[in-house]
C-alpha atoms as a PDB file:
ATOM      1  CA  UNK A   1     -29.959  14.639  23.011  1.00  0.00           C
ATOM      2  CA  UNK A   2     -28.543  11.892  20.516  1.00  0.00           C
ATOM      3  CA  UNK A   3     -24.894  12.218  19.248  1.00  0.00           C
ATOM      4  CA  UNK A   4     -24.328  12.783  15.790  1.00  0.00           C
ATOM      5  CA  UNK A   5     -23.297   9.475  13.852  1.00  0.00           C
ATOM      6  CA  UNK A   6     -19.597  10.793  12.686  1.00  0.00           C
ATOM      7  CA  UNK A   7     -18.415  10.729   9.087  1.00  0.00           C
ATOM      8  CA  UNK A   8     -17.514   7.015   8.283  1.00  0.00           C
ATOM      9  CA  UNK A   9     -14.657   7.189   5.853  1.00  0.00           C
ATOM     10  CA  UNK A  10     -13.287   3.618   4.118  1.00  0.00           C
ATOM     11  CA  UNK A  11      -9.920   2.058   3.543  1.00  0.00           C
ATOM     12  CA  UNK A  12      -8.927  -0.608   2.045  1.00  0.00           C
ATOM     13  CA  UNK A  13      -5.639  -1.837   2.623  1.00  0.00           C
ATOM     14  CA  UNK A  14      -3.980  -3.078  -0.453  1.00  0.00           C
ATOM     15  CA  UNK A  15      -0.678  -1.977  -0.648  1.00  0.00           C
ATOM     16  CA  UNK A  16       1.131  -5.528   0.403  1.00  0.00           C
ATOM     17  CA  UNK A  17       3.324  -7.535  -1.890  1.00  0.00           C
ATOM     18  CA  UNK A  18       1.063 -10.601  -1.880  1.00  0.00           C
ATOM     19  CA  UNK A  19       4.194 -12.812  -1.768  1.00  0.00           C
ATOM     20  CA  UNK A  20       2.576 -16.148  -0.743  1.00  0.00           C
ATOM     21  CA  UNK A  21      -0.067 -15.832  -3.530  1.00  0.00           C
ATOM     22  CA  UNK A  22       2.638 -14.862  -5.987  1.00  0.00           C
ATOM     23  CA  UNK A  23       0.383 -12.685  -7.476  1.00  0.00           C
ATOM     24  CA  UNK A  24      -0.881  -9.110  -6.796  1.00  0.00           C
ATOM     25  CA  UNK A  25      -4.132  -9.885  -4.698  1.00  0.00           C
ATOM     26  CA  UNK A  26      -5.970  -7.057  -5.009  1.00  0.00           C
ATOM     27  CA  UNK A  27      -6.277  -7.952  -8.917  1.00  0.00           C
ATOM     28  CA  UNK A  28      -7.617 -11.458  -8.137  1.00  0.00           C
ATOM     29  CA  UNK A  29     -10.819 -11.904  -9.998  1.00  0.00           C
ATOM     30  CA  UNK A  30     -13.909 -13.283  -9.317  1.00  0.00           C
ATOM     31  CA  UNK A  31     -17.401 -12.936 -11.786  1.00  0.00           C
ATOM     32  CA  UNK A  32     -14.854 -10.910 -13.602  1.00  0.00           C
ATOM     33  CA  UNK A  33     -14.812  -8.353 -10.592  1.00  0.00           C
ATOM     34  CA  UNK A  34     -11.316  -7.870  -8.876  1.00  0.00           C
ATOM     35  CA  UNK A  35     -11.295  -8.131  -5.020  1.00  0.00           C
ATOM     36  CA  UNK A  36     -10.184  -4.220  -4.894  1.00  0.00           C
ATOM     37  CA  UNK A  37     -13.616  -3.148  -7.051  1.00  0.00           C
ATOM     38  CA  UNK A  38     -15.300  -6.074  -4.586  1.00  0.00           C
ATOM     39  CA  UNK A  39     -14.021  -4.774  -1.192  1.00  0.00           C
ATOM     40  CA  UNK A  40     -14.519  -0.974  -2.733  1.00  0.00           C
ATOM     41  CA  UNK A  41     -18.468  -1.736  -3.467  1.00  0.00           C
ATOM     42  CA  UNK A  42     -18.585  -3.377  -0.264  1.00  0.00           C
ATOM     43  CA  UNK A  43     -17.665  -0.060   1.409  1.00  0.00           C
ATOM     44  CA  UNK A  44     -19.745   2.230  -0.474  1.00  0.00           C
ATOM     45  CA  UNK A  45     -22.999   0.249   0.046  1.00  0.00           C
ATOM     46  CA  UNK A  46     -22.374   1.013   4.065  1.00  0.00           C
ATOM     47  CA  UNK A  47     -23.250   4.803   2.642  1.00  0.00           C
ATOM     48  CA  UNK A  48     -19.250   5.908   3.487  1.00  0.00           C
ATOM     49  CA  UNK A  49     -18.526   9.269   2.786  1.00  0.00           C
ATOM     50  CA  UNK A  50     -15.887   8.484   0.867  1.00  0.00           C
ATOM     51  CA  UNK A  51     -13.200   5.472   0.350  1.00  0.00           C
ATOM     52  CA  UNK A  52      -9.308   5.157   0.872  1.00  0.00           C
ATOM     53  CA  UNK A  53      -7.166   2.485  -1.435  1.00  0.00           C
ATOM     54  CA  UNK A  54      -3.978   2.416   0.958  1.00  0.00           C
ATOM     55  CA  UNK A  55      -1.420   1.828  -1.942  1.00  0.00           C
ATOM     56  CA  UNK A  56       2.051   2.902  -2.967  1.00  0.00           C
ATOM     57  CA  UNK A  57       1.089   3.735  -6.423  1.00  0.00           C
ATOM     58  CA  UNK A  58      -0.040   6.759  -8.648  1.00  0.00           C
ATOM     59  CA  UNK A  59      -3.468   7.926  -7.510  1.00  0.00           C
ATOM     60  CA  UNK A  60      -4.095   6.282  -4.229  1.00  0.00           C
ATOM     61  CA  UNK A  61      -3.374   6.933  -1.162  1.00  0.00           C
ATOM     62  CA  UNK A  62       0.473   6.552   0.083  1.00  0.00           C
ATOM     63  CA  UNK A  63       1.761   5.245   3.394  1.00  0.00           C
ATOM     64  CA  UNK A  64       3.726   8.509   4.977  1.00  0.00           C
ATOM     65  CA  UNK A  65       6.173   5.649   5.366  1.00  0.00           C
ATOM     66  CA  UNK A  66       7.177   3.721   3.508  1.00  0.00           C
ATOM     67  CA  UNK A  67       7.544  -0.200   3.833  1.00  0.00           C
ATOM     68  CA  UNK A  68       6.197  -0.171   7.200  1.00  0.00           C
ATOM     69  CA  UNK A  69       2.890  -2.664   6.271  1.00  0.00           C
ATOM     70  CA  UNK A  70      -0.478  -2.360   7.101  1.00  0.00           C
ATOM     71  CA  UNK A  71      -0.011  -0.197  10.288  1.00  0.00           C
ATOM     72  CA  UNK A  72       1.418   2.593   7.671  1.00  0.00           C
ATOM     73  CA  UNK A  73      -2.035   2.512   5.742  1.00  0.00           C
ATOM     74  CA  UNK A  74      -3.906   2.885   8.703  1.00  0.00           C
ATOM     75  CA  UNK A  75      -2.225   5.523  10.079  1.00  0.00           C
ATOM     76  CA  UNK A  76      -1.964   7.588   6.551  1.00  0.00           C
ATOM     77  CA  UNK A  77      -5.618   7.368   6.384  1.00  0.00           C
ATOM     78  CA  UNK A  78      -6.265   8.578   9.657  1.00  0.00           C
ATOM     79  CA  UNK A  79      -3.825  11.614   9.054  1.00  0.00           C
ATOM     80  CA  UNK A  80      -5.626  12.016   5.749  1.00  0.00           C
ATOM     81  CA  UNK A  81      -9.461  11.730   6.974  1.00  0.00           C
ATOM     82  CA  UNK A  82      -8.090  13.996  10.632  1.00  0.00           C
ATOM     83  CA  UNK A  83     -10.684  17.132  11.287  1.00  0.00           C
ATOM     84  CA  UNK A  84     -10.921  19.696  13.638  1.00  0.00           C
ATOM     85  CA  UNK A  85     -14.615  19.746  13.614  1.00  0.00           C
ATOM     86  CA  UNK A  86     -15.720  15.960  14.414  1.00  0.00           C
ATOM     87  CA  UNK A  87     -14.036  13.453  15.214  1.00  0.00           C
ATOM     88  CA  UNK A  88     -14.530  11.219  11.792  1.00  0.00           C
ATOM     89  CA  UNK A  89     -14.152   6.818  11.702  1.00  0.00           C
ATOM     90  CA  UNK A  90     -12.565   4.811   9.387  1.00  0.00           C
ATOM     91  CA  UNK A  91     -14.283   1.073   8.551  1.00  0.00           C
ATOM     92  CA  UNK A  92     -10.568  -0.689   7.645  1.00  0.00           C
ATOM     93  CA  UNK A  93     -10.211  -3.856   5.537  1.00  0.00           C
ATOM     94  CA  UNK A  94      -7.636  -5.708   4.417  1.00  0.00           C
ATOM     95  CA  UNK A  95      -7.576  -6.721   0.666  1.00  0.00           C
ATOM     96  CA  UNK A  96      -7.351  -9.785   1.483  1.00  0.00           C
ATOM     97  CA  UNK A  97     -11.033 -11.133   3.105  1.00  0.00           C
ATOM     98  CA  UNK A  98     -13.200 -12.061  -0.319  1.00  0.00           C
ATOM     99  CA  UNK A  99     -16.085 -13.367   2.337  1.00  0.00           C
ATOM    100  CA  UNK A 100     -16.850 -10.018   3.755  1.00  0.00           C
ATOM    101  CA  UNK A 101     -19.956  -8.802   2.739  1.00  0.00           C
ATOM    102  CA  UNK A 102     -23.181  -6.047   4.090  1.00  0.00           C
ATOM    103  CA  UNK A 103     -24.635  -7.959   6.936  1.00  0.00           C
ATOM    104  CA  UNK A 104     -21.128  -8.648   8.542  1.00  0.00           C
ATOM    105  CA  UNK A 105     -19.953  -4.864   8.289  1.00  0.00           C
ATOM    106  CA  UNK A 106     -23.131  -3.730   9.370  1.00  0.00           C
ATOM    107  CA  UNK A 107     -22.890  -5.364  12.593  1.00  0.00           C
ATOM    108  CA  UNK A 108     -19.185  -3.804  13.084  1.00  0.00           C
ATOM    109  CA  UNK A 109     -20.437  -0.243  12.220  1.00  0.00           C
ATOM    110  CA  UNK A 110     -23.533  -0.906  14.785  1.00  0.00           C
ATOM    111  CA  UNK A 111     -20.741  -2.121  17.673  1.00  0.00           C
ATOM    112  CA  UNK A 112     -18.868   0.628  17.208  1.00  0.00           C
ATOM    113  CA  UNK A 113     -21.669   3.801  16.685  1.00  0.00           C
ATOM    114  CA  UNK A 114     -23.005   1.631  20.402  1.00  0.00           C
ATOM    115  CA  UNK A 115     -19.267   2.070  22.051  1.00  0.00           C
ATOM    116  CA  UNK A 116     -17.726   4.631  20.504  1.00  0.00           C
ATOM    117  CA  UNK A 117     -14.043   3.484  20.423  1.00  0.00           C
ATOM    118  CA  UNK A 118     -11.999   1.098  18.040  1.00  0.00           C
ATOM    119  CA  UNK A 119     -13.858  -2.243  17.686  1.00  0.00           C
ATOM    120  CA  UNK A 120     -12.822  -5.553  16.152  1.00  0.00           C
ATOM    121  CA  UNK A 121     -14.074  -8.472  15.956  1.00  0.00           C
ATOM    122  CA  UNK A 122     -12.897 -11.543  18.839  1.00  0.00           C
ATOM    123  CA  UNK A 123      -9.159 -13.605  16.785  1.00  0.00           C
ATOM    124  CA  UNK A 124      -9.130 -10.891  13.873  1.00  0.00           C
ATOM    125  CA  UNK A 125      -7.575  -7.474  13.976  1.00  0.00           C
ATOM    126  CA  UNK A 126      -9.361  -6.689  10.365  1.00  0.00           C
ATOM    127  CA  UNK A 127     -11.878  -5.351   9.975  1.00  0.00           C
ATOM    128  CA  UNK A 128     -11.819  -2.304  11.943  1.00  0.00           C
ATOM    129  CA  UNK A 129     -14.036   0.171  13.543  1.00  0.00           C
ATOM    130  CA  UNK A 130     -11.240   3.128  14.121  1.00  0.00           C
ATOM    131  CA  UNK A 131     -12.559   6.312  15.751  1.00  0.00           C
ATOM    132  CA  UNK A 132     -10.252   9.444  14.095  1.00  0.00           C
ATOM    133  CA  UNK A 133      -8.955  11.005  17.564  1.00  0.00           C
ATOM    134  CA  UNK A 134      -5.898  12.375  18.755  1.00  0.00           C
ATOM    135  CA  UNK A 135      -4.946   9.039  20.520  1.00  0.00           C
ATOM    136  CA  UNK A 136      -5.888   7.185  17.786  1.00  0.00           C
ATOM    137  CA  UNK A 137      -3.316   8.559  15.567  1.00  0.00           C
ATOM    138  CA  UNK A 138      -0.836   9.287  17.640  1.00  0.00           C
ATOM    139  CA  UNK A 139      -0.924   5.908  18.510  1.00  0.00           C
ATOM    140  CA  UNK A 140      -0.635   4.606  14.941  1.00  0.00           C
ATOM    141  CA  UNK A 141       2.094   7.245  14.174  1.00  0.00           C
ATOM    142  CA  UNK A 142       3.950   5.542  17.103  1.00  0.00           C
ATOM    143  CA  UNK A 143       3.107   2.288  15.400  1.00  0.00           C
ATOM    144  CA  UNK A 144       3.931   2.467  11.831  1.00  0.00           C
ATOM    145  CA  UNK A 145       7.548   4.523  12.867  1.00  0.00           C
ATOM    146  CA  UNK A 146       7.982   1.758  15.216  1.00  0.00           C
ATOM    147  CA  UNK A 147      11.823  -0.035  13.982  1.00  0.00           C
ATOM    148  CA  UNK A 148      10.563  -3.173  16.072  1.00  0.00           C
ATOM    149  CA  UNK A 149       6.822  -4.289  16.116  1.00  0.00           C
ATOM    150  CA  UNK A 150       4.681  -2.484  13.473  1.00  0.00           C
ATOM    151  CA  UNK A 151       1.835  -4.906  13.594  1.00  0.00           C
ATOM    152  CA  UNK A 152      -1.943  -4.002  14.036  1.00  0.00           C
ATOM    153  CA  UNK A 153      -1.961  -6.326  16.676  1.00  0.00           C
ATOM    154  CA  UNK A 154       0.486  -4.343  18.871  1.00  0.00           C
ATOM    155  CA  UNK A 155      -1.361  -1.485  17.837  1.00  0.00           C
ATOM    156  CA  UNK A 156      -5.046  -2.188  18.961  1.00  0.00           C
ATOM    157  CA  UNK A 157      -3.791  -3.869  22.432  1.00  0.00           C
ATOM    158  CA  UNK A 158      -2.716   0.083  22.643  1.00  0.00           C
ATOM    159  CA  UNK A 159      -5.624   1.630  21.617  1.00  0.00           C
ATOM    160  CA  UNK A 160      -7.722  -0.989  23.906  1.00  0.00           C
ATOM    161  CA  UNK A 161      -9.778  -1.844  21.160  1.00  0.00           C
ATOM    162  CA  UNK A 162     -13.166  -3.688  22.079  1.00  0.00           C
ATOM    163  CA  UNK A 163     -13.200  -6.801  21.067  1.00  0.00           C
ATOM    164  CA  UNK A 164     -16.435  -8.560  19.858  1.00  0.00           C
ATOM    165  CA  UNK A 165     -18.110 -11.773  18.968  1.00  0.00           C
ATOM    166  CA  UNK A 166     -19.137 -12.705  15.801  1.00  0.00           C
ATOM    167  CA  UNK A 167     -21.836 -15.693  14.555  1.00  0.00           C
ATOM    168  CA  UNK A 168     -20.318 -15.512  11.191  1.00  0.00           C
ATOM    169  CA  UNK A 169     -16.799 -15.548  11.579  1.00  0.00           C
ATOM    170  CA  UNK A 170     -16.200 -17.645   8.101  1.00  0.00           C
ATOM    171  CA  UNK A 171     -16.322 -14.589   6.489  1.00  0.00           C
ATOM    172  CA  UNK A 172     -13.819 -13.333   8.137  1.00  0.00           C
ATOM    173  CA  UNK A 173     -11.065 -15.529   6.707  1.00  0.00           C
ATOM    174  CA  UNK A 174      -8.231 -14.420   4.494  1.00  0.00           C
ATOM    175  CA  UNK A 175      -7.226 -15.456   1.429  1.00  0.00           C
ATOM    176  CA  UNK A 176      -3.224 -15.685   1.639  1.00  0.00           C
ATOM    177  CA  UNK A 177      -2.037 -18.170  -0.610  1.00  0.00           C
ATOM    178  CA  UNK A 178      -3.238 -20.104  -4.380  1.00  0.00           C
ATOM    179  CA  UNK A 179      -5.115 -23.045  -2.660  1.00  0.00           C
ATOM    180  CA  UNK A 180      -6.767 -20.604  -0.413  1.00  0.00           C
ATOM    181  CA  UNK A 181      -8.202 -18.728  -3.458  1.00  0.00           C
ATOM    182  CA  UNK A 182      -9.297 -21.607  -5.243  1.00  0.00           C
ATOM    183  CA  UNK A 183     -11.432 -22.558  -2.445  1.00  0.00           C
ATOM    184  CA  UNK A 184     -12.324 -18.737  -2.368  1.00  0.00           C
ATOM    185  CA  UNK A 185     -13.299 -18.821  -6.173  1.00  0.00           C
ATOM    186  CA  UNK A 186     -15.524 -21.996  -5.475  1.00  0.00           C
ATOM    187  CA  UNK A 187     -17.430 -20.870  -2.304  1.00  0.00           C
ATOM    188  CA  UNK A 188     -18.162 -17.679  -3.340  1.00  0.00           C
ATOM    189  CA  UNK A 189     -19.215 -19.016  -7.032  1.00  0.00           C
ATOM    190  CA  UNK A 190     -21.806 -21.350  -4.981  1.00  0.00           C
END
């Protein structure tokens, strides 16, 4: 008998203060499309059942606390995506990665529906296949609470998240500061 494929659920995290780029990132426009209605297409075209904007403001969906980074997003969206029925998976990105695109998610969602557990890809924590168990977010309550290290890093070296290769791992880089956007802008034009 085949298992079920479970309910893939989005999130984008976008809730950072963009400090280096000295502007808010996920407002960063390219073809007149801002990387938050980008990243939020992206998501939808992988047939998600629905999709999470981790953000402290009015109509998205708040970290249960506060200031504690990306770790805080993850773990509100797993609290807010949590059913009894079936165990439901999150696809996380980051704001922040303007070269993601179909073929490159695709291959995460396929690695993870093959293993069934947390999956990232080899020198990157995001993107992330994130199964929607009990460990799973305990694990990133522990995390985000954390007064020490709240990183994702410290989190998936928890979780023993599989780590896999990637042939196209330029569209995995971030954008992080102006120069790095202007090359974004230019690439991505081309």
């Amino acid at each position: 008998m085949r298992k079920r494929r479970p309910k893939i659920y989005g999130v984008i995290l976008a809730g950072g203060p963009s400090s280096l780029m000295g502007e808010d990132k996920a407002h960063l426009s390219i073809a007149d499309e801002t990387l938050l209605d980008r990243n939020k297409c992206l998501l939808e075209s992988l047939s998600v059942k629905e999709v999470f904007i981790c953000r402290n403001e009015e109509g998205y969906l708040k970290d249960i606390y506060e200031n504690a980074g990306p770790m805080a997003g993850i773990h509100s969206a797993l609290a807010k995506t949590k059913s009894a029925k079936v165990a439901n998976t999150l696809l996380v990105i980051p704001i922040d990665m303007p070269y993601l695109d179909q073929k490159i998610m695709q291959d995460l969602l396929s690695f993870g529906d093959a293993m069934r557990c947390a999956v990232n890809f080899s020198g990157y924590q995001l993107p992330l296949y994130l199964p929607n168990n009990a460990e799973n977010r305990e694990f990133a309550k522990v995390v985000a609470s954390s007064t020490e290290d709240r990183s994702i890093k410290r989190y998936l070296n928890i979780i023993n998240s599989a780590q896999v290769n990637s042939t196209e791992v330029e569209k995995l880089l971030s954008v992080n500061n102006q120069s790095d956007w202007l090359n974004a802008i230019t690439l991505l034009k081309n």
